[in-house]
PDB file of N, CA and C in Angstrom:
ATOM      1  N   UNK A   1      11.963  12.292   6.947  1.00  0.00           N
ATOM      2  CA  UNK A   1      11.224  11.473   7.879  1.00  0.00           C
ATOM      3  C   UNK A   1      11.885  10.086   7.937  1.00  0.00           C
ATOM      4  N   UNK A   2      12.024   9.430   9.262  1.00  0.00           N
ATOM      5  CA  UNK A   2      12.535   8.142   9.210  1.00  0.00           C
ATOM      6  C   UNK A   2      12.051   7.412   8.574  1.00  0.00           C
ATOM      7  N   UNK A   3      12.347   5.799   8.031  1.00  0.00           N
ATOM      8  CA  UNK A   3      11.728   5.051   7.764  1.00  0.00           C
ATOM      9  C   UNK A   3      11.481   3.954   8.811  1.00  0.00           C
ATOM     10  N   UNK A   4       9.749   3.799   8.773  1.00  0.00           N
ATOM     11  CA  UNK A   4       8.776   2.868   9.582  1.00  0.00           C
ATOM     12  C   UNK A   4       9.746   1.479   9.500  1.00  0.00           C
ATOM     13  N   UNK A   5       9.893   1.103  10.663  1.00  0.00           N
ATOM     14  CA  UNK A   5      10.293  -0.273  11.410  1.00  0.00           C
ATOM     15  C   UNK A   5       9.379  -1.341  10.522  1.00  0.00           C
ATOM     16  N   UNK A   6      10.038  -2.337   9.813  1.00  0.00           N
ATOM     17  CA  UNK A   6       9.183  -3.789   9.460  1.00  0.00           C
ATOM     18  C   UNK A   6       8.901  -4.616  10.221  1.00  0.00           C
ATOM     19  N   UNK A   7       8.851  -4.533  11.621  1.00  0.00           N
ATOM     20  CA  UNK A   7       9.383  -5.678  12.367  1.00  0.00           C
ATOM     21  C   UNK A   7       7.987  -6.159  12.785  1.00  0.00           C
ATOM     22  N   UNK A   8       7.061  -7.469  12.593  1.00  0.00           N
ATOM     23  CA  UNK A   8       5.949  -7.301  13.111  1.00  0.00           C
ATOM     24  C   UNK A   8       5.829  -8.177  13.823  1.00  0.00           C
ATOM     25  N   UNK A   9       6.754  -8.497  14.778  1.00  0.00           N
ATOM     26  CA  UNK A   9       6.707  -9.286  15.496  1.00  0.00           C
ATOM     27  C   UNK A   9       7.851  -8.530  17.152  1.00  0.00           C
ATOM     28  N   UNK A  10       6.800  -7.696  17.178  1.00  0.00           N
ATOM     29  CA  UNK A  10       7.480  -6.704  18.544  1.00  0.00           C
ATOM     30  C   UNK A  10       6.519  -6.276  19.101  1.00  0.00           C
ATOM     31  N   UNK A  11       6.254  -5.612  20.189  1.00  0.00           N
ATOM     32  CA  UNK A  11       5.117  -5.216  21.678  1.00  0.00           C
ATOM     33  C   UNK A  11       4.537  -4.511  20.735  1.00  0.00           C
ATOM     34  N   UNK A  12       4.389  -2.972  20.040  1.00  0.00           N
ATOM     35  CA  UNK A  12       3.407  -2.698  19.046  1.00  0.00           C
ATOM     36  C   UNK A  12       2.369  -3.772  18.367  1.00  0.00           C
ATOM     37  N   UNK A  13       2.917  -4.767  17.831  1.00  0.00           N
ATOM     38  CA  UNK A  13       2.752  -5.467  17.094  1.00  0.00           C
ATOM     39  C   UNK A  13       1.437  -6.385  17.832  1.00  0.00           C
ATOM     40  N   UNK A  14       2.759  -6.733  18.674  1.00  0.00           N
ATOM     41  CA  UNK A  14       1.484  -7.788  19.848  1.00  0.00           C
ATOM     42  C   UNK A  14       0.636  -7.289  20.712  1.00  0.00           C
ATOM     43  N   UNK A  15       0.149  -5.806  20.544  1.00  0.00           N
ATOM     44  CA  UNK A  15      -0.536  -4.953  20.890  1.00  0.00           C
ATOM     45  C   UNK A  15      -2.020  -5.303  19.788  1.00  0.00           C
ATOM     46  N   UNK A  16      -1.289  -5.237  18.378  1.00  0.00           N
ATOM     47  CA  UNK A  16      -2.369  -5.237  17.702  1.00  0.00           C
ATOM     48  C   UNK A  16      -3.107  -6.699  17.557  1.00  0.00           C
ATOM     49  N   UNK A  17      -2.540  -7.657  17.855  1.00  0.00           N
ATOM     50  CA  UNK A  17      -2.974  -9.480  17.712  1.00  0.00           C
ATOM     51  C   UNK A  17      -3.361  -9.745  19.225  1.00  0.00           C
ATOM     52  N   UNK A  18      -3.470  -9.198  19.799  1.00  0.00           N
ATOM     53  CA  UNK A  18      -4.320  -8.885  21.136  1.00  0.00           C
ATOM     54  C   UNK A  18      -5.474  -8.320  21.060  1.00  0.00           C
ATOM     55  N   UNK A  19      -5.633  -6.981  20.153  1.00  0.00           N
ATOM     56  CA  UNK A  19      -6.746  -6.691  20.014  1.00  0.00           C
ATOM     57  C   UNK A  19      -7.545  -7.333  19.102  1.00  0.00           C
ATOM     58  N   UNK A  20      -7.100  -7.987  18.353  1.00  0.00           N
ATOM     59  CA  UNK A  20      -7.940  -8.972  17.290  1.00  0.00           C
ATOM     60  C   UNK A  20      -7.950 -10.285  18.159  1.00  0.00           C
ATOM     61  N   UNK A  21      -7.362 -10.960  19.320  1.00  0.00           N
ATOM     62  CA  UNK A  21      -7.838 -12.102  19.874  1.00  0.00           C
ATOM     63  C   UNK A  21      -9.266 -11.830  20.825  1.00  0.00           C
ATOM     64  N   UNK A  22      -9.150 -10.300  21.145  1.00  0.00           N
ATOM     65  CA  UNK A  22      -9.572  -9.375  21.861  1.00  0.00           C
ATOM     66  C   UNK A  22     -11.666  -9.769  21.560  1.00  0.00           C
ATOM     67  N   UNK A  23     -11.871  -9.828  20.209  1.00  0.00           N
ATOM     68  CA  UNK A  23     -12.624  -9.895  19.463  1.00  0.00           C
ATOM     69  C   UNK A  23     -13.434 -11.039  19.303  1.00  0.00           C
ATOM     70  N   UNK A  24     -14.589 -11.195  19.345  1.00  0.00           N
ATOM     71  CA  UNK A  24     -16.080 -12.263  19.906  1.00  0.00           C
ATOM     72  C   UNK A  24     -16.571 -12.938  18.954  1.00  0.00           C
ATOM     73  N   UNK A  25     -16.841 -12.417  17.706  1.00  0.00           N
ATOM     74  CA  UNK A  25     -17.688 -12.699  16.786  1.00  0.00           C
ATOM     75  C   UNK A  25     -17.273 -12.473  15.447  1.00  0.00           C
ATOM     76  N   UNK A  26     -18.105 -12.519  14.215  1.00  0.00           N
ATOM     77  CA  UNK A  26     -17.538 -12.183  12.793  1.00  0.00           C
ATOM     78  C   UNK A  26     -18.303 -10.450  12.692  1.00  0.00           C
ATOM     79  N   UNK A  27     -19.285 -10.194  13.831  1.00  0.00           N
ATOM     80  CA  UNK A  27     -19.374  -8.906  12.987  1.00  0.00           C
ATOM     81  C   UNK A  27     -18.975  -7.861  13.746  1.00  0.00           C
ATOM     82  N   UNK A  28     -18.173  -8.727  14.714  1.00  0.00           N
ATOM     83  CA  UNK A  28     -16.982  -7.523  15.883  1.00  0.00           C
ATOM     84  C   UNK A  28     -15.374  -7.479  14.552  1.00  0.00           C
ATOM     85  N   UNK A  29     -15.374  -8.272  14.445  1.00  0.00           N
ATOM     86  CA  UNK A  29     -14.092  -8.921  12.789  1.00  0.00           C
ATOM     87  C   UNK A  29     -14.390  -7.929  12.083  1.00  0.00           C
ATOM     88  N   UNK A  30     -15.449  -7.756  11.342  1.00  0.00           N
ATOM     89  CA  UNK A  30     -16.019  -7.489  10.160  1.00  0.00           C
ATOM     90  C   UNK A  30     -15.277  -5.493  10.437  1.00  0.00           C
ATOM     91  N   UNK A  31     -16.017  -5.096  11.624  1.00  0.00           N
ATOM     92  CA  UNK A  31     -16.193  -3.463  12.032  1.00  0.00           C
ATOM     93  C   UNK A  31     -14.933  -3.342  12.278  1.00  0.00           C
ATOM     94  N   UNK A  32     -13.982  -3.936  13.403  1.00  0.00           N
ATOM     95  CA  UNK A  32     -12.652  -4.065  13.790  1.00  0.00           C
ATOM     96  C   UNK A  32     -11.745  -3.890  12.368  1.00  0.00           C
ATOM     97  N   UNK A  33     -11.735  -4.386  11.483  1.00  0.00           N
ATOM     98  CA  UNK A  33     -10.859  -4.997  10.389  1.00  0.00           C
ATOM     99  C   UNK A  33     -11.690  -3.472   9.233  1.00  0.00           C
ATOM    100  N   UNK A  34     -12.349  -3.072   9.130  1.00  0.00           N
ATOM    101  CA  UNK A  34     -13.375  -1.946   8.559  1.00  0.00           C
ATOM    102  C   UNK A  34     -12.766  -0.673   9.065  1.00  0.00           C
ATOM    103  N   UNK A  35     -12.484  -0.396  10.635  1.00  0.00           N
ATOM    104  CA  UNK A  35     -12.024   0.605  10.728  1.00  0.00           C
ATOM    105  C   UNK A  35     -10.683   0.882  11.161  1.00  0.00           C
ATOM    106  N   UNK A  36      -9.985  -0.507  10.675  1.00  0.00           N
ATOM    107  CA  UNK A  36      -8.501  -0.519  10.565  1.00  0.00           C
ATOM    108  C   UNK A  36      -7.549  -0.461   9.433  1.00  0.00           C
ATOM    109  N   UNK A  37      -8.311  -1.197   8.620  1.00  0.00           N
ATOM    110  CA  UNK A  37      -7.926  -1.368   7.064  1.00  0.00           C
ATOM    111  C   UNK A  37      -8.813  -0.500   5.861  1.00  0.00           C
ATOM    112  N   UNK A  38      -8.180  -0.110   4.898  1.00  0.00           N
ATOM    113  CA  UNK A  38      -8.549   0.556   3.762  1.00  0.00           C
ATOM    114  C   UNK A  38      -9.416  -0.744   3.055  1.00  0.00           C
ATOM    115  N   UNK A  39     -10.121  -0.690   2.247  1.00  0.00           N
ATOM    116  CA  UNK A  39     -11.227  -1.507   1.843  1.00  0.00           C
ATOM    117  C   UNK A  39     -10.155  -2.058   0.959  1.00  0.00           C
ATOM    118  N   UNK A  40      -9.400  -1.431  -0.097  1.00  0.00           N
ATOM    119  CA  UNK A  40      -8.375  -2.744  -0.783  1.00  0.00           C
ATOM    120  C   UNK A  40      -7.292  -3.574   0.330  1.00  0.00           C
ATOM    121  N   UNK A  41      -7.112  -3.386   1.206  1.00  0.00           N
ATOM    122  CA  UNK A  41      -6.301  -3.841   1.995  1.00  0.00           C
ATOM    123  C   UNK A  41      -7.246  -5.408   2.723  1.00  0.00           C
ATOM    124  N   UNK A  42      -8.117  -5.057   3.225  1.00  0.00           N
ATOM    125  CA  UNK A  42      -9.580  -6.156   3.114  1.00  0.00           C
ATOM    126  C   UNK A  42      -9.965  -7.140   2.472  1.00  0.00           C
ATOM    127  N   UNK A  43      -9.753  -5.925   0.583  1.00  0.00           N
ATOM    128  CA  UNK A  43      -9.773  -6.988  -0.192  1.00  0.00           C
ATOM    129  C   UNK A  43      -8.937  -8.031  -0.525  1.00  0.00           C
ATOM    130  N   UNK A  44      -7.490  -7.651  -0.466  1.00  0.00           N
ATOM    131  CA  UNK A  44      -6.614  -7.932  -0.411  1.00  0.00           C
ATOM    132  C   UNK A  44      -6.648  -9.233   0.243  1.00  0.00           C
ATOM    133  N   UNK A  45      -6.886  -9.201   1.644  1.00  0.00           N
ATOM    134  CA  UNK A  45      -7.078 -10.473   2.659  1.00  0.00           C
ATOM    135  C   UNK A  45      -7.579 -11.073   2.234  1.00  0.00           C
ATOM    136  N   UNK A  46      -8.710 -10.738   2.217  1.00  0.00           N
ATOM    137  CA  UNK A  46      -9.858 -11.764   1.316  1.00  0.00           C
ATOM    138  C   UNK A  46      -9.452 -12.479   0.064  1.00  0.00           C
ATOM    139  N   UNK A  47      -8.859 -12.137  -0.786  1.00  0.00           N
ATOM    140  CA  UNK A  47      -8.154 -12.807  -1.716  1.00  0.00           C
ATOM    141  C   UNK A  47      -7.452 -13.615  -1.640  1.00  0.00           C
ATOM    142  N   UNK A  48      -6.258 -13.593  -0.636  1.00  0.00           N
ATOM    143  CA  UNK A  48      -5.596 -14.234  -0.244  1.00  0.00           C
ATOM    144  C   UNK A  48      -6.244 -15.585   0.847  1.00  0.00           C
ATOM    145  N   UNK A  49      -7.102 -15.497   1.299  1.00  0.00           N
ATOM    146  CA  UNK A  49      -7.926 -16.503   2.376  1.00  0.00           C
ATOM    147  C   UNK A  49      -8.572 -17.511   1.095  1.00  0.00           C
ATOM    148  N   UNK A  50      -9.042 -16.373  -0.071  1.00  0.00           N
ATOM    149  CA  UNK A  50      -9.480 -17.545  -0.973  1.00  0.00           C
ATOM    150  C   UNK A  50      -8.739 -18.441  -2.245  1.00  0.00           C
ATOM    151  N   UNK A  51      -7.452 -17.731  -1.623  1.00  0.00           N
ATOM    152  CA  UNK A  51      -6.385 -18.314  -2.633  1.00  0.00           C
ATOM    153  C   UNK A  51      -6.599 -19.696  -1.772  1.00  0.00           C
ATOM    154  N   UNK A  52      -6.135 -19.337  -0.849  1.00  0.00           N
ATOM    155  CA  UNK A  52      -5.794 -20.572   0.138  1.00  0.00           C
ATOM    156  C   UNK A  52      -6.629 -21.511   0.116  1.00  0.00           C
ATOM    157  N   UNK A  53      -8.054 -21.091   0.240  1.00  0.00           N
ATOM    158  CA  UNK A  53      -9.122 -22.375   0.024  1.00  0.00           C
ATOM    159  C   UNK A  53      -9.259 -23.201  -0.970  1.00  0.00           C
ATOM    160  N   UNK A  54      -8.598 -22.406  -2.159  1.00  0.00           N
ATOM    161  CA  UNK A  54      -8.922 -23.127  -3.838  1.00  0.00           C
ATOM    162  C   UNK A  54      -7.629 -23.769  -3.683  1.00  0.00           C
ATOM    163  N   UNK A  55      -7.042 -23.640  -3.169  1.00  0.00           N
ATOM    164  CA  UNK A  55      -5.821 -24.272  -3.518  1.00  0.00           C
ATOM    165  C   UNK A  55      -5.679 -25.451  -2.736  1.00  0.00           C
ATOM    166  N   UNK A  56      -6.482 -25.310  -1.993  1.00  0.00           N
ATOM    167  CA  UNK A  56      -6.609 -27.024  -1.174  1.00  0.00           C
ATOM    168  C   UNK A  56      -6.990 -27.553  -1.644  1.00  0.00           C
ATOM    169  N   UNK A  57      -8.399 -26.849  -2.118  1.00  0.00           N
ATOM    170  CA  UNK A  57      -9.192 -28.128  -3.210  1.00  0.00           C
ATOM    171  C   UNK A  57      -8.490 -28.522  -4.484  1.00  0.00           C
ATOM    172  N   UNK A  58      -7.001 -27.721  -4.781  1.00  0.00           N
ATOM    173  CA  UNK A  58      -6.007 -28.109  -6.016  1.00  0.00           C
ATOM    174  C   UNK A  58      -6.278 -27.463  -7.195  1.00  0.00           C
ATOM    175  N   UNK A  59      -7.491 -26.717  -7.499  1.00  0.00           N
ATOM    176  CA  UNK A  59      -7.761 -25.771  -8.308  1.00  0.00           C
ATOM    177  C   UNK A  59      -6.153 -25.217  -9.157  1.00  0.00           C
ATOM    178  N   UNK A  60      -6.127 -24.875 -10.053  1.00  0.00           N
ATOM    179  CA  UNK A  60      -5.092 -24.417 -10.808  1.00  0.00           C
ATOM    180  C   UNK A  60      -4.048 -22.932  -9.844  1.00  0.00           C
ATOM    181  N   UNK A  61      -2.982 -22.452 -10.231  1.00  0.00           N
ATOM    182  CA  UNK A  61      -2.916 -21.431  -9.910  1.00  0.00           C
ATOM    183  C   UNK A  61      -3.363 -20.482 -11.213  1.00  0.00           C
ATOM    184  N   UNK A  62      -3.641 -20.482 -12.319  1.00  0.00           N
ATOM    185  CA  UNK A  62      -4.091 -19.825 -13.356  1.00  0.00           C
ATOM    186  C   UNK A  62      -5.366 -19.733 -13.275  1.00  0.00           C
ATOM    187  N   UNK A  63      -6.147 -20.560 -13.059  1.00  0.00           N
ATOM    188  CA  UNK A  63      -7.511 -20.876 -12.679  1.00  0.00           C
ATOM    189  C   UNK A  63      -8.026 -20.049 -11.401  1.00  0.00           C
ATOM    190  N   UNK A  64      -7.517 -19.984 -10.422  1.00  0.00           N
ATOM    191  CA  UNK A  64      -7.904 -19.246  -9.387  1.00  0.00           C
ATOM    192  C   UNK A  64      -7.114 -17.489  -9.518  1.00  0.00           C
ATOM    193  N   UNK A  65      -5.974 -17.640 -10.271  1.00  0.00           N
ATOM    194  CA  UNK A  65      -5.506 -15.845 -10.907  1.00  0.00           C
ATOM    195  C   UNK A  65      -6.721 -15.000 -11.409  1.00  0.00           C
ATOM    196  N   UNK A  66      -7.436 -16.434 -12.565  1.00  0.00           N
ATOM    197  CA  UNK A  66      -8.790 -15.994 -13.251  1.00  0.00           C
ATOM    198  C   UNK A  66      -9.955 -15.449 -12.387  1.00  0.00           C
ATOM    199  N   UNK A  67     -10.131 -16.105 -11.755  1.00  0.00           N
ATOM    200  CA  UNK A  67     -11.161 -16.236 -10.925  1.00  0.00           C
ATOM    201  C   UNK A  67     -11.211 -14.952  -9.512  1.00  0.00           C
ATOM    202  N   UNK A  68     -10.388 -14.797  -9.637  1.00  0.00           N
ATOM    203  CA  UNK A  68     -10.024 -13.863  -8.202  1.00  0.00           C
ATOM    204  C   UNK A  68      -9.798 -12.493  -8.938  1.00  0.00           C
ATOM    205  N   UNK A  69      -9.014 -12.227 -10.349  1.00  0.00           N
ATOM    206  CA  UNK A  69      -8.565 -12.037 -10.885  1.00  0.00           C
ATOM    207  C   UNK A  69      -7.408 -11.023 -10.586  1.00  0.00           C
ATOM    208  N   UNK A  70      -6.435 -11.593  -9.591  1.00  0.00           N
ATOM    209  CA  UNK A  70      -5.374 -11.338  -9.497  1.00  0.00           C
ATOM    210  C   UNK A  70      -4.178 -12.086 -10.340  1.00  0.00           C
ATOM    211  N   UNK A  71      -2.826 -11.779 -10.607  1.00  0.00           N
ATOM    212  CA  UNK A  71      -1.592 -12.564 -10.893  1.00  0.00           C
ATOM    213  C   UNK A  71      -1.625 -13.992 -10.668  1.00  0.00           C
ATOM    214  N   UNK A  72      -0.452 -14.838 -11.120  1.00  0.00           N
ATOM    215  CA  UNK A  72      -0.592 -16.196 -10.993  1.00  0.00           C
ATOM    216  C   UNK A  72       0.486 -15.760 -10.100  1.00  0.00           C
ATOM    217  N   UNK A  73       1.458 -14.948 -10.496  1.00  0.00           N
ATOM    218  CA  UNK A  73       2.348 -14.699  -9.497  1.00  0.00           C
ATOM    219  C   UNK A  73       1.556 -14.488  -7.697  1.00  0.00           C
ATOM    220  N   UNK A  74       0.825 -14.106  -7.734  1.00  0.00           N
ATOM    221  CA  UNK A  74      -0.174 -13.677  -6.327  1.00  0.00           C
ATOM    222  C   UNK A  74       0.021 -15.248  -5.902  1.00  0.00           C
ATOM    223  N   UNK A  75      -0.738 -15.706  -6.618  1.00  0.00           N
ATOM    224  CA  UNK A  75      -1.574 -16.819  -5.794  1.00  0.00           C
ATOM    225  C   UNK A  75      -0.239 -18.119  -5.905  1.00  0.00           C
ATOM    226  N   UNK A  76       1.148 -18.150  -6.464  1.00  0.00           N
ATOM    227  CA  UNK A  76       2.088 -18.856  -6.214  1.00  0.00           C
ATOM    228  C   UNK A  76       2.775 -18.127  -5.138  1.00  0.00           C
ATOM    229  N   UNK A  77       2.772 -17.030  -5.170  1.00  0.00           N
ATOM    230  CA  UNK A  77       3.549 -16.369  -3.611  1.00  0.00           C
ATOM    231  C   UNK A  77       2.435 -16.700  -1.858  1.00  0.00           C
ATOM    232  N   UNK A  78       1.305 -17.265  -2.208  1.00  0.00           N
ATOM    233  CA  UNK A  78      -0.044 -17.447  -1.384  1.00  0.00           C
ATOM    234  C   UNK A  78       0.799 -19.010  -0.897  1.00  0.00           C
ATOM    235  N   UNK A  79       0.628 -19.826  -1.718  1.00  0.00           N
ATOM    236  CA  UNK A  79       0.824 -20.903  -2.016  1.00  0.00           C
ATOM    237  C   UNK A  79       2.582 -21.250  -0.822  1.00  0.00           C
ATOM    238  N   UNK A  80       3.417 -20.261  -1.656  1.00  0.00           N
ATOM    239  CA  UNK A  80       4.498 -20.120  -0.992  1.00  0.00           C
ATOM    240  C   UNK A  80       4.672 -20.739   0.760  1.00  0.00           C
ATOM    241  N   UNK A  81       3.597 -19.457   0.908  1.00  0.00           N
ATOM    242  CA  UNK A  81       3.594 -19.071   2.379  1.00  0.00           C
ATOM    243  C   UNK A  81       2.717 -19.974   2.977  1.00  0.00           C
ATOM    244  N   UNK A  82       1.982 -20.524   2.425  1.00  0.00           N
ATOM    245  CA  UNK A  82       1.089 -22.089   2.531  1.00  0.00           C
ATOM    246  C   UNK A  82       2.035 -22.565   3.230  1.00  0.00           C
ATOM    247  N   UNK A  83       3.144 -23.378   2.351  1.00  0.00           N
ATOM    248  CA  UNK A  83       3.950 -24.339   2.423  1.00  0.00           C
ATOM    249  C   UNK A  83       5.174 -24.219   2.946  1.00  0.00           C
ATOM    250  N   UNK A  84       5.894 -22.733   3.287  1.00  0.00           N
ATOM    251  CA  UNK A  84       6.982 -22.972   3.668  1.00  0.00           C
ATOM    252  C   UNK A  84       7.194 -21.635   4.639  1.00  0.00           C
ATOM    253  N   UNK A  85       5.655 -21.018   5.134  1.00  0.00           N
ATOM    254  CA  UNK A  85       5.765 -19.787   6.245  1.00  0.00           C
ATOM    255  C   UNK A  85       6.038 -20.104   7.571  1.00  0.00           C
ATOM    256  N   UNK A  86       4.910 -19.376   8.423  1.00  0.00           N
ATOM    257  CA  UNK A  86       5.228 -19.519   9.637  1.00  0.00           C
ATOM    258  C   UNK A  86       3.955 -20.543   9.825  1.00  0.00           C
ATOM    259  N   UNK A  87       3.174 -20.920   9.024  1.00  0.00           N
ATOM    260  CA  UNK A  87       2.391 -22.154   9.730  1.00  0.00           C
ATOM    261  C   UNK A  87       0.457 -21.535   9.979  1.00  0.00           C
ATOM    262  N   UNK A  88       0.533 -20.147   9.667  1.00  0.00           N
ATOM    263  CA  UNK A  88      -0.552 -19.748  10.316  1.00  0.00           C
ATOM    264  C   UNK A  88      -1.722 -20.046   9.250  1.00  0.00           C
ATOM    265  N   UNK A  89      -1.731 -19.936   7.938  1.00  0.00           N
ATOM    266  CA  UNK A  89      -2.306 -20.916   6.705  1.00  0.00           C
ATOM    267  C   UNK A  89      -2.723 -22.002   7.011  1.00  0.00           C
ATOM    268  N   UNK A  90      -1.621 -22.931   7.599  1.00  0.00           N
ATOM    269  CA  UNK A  90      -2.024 -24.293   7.873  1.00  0.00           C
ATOM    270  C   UNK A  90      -2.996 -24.351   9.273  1.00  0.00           C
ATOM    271  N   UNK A  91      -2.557 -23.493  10.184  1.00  0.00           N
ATOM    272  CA  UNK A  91      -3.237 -23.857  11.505  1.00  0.00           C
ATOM    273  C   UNK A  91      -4.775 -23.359  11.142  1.00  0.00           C
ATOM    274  N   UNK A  92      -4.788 -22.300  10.305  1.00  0.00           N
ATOM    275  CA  UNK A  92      -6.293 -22.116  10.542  1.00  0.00           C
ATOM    276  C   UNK A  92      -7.295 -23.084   9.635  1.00  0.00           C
ATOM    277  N   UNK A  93      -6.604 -23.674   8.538  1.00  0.00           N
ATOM    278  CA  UNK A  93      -6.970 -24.543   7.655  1.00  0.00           C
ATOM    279  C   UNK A  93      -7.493 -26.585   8.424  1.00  0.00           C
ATOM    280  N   UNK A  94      -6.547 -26.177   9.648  1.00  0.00           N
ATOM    281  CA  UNK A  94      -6.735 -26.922  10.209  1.00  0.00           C
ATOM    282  C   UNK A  94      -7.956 -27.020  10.937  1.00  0.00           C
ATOM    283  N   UNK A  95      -7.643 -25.543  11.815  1.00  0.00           N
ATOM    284  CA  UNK A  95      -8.756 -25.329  12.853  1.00  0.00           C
ATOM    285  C   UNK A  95     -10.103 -25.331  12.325  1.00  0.00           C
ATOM    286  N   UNK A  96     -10.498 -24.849  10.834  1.00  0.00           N
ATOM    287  CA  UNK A  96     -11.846 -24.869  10.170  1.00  0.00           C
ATOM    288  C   UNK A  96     -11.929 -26.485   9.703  1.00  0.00           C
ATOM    289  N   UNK A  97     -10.848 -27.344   9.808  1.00  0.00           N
ATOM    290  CA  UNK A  97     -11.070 -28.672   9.272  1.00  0.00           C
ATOM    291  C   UNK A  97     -11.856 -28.217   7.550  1.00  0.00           C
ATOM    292  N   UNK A  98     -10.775 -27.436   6.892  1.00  0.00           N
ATOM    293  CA  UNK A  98     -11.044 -27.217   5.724  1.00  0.00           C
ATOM    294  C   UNK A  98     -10.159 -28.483   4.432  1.00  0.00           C
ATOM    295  N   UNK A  99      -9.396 -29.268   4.945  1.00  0.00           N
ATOM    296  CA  UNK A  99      -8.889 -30.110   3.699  1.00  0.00           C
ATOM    297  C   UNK A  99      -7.867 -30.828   5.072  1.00  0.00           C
ATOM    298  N   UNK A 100      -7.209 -31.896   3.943  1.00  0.00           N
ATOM    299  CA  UNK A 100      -6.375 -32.916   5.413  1.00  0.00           C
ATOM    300  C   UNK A 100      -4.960 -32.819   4.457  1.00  0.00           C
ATOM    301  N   UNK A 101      -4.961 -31.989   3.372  1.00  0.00           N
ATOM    302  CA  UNK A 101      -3.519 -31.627   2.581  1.00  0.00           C
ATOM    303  C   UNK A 101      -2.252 -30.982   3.520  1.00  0.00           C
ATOM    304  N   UNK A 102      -1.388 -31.228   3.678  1.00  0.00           N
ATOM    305  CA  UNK A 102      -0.564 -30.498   4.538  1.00  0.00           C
ATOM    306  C   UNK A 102       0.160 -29.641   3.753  1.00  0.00           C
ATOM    307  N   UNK A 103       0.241 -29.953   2.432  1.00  0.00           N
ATOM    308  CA  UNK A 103       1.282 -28.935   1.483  1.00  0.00           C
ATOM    309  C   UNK A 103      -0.058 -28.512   0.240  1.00  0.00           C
ATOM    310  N   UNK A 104       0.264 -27.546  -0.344  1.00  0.00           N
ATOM    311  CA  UNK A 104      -0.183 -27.090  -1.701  1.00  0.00           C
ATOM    312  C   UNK A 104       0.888 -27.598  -2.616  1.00  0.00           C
ATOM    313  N   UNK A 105      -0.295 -27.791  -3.897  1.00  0.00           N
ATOM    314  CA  UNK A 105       1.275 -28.296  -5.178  1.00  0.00           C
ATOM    315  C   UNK A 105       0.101 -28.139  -6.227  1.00  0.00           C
ATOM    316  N   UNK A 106       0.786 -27.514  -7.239  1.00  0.00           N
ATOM    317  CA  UNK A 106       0.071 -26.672  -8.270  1.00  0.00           C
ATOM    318  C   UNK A 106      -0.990 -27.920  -9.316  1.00  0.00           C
ATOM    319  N   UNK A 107      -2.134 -27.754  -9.001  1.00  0.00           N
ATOM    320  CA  UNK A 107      -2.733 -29.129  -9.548  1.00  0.00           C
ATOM    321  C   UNK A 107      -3.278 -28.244 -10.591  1.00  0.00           C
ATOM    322  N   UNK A 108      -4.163 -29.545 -11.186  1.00  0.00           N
ATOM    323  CA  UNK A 108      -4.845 -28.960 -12.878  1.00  0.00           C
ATOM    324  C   UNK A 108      -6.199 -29.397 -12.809  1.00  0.00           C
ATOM    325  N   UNK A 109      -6.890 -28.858 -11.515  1.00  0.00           N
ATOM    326  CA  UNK A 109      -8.264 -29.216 -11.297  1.00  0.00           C
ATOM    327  C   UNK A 109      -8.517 -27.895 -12.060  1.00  0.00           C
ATOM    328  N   UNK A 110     -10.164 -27.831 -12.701  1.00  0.00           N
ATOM    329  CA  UNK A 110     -10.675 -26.693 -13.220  1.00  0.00           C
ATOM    330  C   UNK A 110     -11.225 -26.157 -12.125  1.00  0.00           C
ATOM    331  N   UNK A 111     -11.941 -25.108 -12.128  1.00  0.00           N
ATOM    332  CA  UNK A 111     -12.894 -24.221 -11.443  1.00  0.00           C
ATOM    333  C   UNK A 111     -14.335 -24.488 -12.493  1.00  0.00           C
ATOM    334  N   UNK A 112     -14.512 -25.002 -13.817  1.00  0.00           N
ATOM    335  CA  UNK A 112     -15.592 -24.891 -14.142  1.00  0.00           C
ATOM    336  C   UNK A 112     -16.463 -25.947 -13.953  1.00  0.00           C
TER     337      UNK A 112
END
């Protein structure tokens, strides 16, 4: 069998970010994203959305590994893509007016 194309940024692709702009509410999100994704794949997101939030507030990356309880490696590769992706971290961080940080940098705030 061939191997599946990585490319996610092609007409398939923008097929599927159409159908998610496509989308009204959080519990059109919620069903949409439910009967697209496997529930760890979900979770997955979700982890990663809350890497992103703790990490504005500067929370540790060990501290939020704990807490999430994924890798520190996870949440420095989160962090990564924070600071040096395509921007979509920052824009939505923006758009919720969730913190006025433009970069992540590994602070030594607790979580307790």
């Amino acid at each position: 069998m061939p191997k599946r194309s990585t490319n996610w940024n092609d007409r398939k692709a923008n097929d599927l970010f159409e159908a998610v702009l496509a989308l009204k509410t959080k519990d059109e999100c919620r069903r949409f994203f439910r009967d697209l994704c496997t529930l760890e794949e979900i979770t997955d997101m979700v982890d990663r959305w809350q890497m992103v939030k703790l990490l504005i507030k500067g929370f540790s990356y060990r501290d939020i590994a704990s807490k999430l309880k994924v890798s520190t490696t996870t949440v420095a590769r989160v962090a990564t893509w924070f600071n040096r992706g395509q921007g979509g971290y920052q824009l939505a961080v923006k758009r919720l007016r969730l913190g006025s940080n433009n970069s992540i940098h590994h602070h030594r705030a607790s979580l307790h």
